[in-house]
C-alpha atoms as a PDB file:
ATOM      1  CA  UNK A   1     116.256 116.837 112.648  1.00  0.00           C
ATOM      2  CA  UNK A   2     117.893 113.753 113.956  1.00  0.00           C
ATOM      3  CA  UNK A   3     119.571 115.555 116.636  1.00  0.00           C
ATOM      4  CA  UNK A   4     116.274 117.151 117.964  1.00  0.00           C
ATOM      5  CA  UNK A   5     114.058 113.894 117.820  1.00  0.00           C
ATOM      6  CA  UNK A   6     117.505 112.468 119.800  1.00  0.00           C
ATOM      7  CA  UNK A   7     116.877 114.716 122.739  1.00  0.00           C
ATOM      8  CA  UNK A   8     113.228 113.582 123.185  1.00  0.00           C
ATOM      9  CA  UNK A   9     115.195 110.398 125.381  1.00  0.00           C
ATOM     10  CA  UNK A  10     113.096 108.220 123.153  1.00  0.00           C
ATOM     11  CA  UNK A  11     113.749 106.002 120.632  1.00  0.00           C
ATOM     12  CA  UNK A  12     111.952 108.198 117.708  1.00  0.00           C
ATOM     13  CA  UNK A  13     112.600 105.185 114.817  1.00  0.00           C
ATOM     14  CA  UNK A  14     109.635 103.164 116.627  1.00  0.00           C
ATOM     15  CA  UNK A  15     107.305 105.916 116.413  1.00  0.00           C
ATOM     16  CA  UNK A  16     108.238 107.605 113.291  1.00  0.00           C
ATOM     17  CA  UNK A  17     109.696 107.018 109.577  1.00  0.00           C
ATOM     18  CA  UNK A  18     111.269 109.087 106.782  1.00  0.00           C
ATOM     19  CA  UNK A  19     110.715 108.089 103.040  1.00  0.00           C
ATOM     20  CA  UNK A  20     110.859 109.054  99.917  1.00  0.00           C
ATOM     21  CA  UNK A  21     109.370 107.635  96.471  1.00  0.00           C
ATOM     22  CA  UNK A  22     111.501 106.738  93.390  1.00  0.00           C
ATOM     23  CA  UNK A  23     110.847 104.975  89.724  1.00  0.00           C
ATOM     24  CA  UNK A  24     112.833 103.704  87.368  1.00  0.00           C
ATOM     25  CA  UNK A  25     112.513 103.061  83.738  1.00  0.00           C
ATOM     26  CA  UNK A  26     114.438 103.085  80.369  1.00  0.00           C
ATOM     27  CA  UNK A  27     114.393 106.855  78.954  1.00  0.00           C
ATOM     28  CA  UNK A  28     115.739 107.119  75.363  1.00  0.00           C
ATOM     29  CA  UNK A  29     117.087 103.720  75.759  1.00  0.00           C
ATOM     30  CA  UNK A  30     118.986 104.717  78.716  1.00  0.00           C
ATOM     31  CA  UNK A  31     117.582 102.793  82.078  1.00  0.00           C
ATOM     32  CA  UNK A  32     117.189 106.352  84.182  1.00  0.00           C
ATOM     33  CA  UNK A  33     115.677 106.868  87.908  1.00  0.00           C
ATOM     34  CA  UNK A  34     114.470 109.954  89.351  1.00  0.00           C
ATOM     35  CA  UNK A  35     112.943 110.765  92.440  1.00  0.00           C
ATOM     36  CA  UNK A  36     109.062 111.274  92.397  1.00  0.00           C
ATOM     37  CA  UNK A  37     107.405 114.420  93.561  1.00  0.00           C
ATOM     38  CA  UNK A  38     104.142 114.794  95.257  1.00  0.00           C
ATOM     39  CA  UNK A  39     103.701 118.115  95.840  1.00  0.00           C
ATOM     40  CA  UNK A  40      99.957 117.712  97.309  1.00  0.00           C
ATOM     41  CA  UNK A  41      99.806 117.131 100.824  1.00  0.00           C
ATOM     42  CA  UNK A  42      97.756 114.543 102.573  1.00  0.00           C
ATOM     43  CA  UNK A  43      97.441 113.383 106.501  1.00  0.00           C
ATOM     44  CA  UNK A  44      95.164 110.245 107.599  1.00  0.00           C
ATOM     45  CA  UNK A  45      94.913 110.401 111.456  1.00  0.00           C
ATOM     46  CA  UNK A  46      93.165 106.915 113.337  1.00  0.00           C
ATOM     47  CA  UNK A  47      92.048 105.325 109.967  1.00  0.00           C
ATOM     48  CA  UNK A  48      89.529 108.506 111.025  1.00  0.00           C
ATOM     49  CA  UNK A  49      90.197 111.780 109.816  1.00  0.00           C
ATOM     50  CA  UNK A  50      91.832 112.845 106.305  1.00  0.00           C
ATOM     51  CA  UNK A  51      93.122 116.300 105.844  1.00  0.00           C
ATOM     52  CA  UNK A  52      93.850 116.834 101.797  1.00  0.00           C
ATOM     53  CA  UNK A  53      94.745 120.368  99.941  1.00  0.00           C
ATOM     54  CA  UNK A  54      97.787 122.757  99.588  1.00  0.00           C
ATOM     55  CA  UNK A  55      98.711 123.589 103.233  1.00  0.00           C
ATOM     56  CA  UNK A  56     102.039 122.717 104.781  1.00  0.00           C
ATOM     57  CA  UNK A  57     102.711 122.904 108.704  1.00  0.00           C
ATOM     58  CA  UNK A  58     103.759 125.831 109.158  1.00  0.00           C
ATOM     59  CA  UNK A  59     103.476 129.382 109.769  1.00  0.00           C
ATOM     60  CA  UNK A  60     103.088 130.555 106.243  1.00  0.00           C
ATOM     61  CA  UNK A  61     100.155 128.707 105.500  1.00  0.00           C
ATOM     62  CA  UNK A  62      98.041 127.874 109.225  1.00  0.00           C
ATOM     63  CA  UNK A  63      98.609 131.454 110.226  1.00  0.00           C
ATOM     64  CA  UNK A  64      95.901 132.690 108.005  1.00  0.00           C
ATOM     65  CA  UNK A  65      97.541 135.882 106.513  1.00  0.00           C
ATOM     66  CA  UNK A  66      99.846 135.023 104.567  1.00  0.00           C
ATOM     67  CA  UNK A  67      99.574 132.464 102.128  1.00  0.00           C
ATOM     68  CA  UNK A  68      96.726 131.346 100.873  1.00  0.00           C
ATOM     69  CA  UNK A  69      95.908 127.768 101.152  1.00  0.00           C
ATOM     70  CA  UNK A  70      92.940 125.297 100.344  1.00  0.00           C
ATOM     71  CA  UNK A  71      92.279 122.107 102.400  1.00  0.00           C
ATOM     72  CA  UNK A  72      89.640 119.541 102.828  1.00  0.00           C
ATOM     73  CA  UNK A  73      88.867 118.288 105.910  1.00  0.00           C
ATOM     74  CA  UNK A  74      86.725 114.650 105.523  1.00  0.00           C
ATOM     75  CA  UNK A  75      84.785 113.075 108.357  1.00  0.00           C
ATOM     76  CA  UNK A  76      83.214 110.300 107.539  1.00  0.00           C
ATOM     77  CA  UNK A  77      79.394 109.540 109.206  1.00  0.00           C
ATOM     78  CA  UNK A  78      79.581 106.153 108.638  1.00  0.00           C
ATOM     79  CA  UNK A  79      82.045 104.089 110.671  1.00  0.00           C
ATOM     80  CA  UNK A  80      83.201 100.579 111.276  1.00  0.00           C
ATOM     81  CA  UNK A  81      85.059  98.566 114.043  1.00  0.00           C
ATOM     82  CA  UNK A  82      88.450  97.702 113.285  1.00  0.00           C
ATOM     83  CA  UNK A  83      91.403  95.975 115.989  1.00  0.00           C
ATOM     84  CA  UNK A  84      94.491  98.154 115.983  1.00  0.00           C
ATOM     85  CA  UNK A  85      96.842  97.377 118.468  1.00  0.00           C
ATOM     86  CA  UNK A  86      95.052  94.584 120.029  1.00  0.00           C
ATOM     87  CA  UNK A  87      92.425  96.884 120.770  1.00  0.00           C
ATOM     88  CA  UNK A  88      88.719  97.551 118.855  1.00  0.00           C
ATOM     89  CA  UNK A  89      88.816 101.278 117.512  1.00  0.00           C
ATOM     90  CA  UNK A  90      86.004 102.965 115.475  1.00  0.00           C
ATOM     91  CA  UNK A  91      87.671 103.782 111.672  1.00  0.00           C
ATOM     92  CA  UNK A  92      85.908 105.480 109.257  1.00  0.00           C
ATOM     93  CA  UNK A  93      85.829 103.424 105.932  1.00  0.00           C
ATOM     94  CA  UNK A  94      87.374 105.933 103.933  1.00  0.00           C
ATOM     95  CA  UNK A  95      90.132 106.920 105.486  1.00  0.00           C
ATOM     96  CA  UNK A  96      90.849 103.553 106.264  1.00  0.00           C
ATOM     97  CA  UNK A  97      90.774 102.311 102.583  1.00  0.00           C
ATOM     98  CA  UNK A  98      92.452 105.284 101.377  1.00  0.00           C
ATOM     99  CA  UNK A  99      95.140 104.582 103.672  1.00  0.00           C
ATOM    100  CA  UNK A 100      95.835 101.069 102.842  1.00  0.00           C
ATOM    101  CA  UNK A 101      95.784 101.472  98.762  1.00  0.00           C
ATOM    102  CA  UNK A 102      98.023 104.447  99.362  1.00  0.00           C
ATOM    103  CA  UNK A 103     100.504 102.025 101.501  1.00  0.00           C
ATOM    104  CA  UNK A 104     100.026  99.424  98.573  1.00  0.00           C
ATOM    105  CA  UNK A 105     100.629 101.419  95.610  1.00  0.00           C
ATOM    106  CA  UNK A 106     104.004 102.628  97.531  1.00  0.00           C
ATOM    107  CA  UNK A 107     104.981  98.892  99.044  1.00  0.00           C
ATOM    108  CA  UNK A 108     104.231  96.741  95.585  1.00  0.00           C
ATOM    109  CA  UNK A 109     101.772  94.803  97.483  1.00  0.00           C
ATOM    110  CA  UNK A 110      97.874  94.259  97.262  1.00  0.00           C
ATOM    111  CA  UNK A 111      95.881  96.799  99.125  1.00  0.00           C
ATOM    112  CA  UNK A 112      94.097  93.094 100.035  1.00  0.00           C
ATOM    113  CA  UNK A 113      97.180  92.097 101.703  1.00  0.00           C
ATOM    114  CA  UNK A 114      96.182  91.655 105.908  1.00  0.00           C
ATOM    115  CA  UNK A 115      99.530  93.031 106.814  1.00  0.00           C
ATOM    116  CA  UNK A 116      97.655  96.386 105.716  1.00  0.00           C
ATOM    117  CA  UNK A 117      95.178  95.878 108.279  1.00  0.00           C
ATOM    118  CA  UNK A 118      96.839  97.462 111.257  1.00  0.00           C
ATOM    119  CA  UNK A 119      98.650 100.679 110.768  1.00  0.00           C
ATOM    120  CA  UNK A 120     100.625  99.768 114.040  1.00  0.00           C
ATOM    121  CA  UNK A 121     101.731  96.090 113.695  1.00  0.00           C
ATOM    122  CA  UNK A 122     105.481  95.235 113.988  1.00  0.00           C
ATOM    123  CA  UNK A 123     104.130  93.290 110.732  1.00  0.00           C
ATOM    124  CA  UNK A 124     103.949  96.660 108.829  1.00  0.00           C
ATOM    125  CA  UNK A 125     106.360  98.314 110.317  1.00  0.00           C
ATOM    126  CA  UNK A 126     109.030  96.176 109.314  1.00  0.00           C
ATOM    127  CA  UNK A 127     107.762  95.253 106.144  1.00  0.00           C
ATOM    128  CA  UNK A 128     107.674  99.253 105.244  1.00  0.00           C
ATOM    129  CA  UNK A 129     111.427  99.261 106.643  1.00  0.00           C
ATOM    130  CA  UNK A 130     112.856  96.260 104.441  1.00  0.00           C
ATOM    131  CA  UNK A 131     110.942  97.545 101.049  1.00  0.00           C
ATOM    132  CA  UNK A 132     112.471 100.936 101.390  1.00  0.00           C
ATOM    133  CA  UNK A 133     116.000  99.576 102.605  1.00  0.00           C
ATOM    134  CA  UNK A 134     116.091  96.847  99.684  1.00  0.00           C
ATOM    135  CA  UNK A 135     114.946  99.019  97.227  1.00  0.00           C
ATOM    136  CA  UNK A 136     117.250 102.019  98.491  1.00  0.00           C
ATOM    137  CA  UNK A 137     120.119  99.576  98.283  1.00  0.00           C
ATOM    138  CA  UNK A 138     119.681  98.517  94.352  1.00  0.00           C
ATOM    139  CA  UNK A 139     118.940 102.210  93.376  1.00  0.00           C
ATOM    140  CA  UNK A 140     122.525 102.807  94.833  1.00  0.00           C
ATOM    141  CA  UNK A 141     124.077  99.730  93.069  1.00  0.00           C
ATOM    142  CA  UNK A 142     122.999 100.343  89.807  1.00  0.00           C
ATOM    143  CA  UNK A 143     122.805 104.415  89.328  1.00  0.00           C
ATOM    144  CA  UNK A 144     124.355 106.014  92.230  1.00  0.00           C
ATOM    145  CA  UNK A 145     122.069 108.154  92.166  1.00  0.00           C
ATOM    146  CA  UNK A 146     121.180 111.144  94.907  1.00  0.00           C
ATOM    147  CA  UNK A 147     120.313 112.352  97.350  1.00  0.00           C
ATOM    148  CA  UNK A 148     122.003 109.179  99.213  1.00  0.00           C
ATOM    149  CA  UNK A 149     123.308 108.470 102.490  1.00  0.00           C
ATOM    150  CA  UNK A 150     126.862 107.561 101.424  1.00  0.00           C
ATOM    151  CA  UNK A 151     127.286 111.223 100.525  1.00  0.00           C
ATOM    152  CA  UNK A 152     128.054 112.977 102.659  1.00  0.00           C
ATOM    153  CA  UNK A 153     129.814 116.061 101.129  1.00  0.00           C
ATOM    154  CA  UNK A 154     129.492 116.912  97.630  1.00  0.00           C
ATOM    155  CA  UNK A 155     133.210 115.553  96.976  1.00  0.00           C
ATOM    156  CA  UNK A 156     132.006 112.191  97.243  1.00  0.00           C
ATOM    157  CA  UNK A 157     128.806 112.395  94.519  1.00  0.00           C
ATOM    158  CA  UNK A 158     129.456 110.012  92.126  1.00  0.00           C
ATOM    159  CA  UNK A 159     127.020 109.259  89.459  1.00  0.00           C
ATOM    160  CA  UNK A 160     127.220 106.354  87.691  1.00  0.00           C
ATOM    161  CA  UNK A 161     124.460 106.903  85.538  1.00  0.00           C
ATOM    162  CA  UNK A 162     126.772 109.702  83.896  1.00  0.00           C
ATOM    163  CA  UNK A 163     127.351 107.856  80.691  1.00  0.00           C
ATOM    164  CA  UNK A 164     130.475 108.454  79.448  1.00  0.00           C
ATOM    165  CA  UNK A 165     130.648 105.901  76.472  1.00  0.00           C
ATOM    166  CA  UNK A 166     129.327 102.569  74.782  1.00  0.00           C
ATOM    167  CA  UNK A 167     131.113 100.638  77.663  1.00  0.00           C
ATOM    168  CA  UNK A 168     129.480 102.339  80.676  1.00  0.00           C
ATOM    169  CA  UNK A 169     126.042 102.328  78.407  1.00  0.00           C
ATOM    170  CA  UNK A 170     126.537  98.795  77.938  1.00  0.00           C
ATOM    171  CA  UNK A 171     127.075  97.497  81.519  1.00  0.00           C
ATOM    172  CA  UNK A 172     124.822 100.152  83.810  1.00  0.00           C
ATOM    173  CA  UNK A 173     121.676  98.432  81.003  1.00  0.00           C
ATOM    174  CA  UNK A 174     123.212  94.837  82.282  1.00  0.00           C
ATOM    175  CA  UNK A 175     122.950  95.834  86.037  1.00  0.00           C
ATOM    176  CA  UNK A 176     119.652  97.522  85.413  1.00  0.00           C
ATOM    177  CA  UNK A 177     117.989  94.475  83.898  1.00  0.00           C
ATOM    178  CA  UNK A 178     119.814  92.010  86.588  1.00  0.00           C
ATOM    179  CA  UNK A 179     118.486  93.805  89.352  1.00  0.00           C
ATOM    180  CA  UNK A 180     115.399  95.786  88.294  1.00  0.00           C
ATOM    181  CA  UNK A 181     112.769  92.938  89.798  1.00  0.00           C
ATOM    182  CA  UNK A 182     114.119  93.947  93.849  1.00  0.00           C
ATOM    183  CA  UNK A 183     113.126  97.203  93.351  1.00  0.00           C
ATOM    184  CA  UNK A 184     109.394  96.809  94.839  1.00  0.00           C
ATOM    185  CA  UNK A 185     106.883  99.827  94.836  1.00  0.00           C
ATOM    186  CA  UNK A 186     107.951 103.042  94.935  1.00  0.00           C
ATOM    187  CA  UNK A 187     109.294 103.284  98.517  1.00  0.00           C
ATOM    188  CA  UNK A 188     112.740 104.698  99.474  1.00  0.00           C
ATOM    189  CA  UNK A 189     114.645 105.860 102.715  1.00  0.00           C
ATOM    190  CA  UNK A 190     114.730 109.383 102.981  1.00  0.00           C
ATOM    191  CA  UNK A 191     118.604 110.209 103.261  1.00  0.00           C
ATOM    192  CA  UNK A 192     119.087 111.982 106.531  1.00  0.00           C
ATOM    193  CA  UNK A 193     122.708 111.911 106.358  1.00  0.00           C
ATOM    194  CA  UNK A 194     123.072 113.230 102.872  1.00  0.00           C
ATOM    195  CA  UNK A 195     125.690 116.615 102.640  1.00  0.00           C
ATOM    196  CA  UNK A 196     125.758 116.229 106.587  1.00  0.00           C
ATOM    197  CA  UNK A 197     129.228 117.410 106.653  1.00  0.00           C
ATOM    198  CA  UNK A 198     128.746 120.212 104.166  1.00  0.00           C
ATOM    199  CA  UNK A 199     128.953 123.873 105.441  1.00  0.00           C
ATOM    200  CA  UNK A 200     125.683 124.797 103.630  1.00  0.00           C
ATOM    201  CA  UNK A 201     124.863 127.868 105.104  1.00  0.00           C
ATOM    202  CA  UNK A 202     124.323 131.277 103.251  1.00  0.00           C
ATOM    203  CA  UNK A 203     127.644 132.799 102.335  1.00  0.00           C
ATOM    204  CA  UNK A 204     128.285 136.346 103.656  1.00  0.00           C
ATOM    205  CA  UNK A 205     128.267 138.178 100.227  1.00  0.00           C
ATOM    206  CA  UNK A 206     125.765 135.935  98.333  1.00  0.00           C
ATOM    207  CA  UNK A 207     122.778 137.688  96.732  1.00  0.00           C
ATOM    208  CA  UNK A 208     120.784 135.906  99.789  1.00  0.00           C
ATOM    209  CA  UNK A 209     122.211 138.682 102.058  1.00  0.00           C
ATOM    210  CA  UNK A 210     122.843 141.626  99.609  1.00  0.00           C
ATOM    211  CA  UNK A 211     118.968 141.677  98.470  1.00  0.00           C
ATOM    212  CA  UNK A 212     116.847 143.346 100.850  1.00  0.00           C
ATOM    213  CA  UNK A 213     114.222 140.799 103.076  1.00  0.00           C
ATOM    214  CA  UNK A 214     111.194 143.009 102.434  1.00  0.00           C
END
């Protein structure tokens, strides 16, 4: 993926951003973390437009014969005036408040807070950046937990929220509780280097290949 957004000559981390979402909590009396997953799929275009149901982008479910799919399509008759960019642009009020509690929920901030306001200010941008970094960061500290950058074969996987004994109980609950409070929202990098330099291909005898495609 990286290596195909490379050869676009641009510099694709201004216009795009890969994230996932995490939480934490104590489990059992064990502080655990586990990656959350939204299987619904969901696409705001111009503060405008919102596209909700089961459909992914691609073949299997836009081609029409294959899978079926359900999607909502909202258009909103009533629209405001909003500056994006330095520029006045027509939003619809929906999308646009959808957009910004959704942003909120995943930041830690108030969907009140201005820096929502423009979905293309530097403002955003790098506060979406620093809450997934910082947040990324701790998760690593305290669980070394994947998928994560840092690994990247499955040699180096190390997770230190394997508990072993009293001892490693007793010290991964002191790091959780020292460090909990810089994990804001739900926000996380999405590791494109993870396994980079594992061969993960299908193996030539694995059932992948025996069992017939049909």
């Amino acid at each position: 993926l990286k290596e195909e957004l490379g050869k676009t000559g641009q510099n694709w981390e201004d216009y795009i951003g890969f994230y996932s979402l995490r939480n934490h909590s104590y489990v059992n009396g064990i502080p655990k973390t586990e990656i959350i997953y939204i299987h619904s799929k969901l696409m705001i275009v111009d503060d405008l437009y919102v596209i909700c149901g089961s459909a992914n982008i691609n073949d299997r479910s836009m081609k029409g014969s294959r899978d079926s799919e359900f999607a909502a399509l909202i258009k909103e008759r009533r629209t405001e005036i909003n500056t994006i960019n330095g520029k006045k642009y027509k939003i619809a009020k929906f999308a646009y408040s959808l957009r910004k509690a959704i942003l909120a929920e995943h930041l830690g901030i108030s969907e009140h807070d201005k820096r929502l306001n423009d979905p293309t200010s530097d403002e955003l941008h790098e506060l979406i950046m620093k809450t997934a970094h910082d947040s990324t960061f701790v998760y690593h500290q305290v669980f070394g937990c994947y998928p994560d950058d840092c690994y990247t074969k499955f040699s180096m996987i190390s997770n230190k929220n394997s508990i072993q004994n009293k001892a490693q109980e007793e010290f991964l609950k002191k790091n959780y509780e020292e460090n909990k409070h810089k994990i804001i929202g739900h926000i996380v990098e999405f590791p494109l280097h993870f396994l980079e330099e594992e061969e993960l291909g299908i193996s030539f005898f694995s059932k992948e290949n025996l069992v017939p495609i049909s």
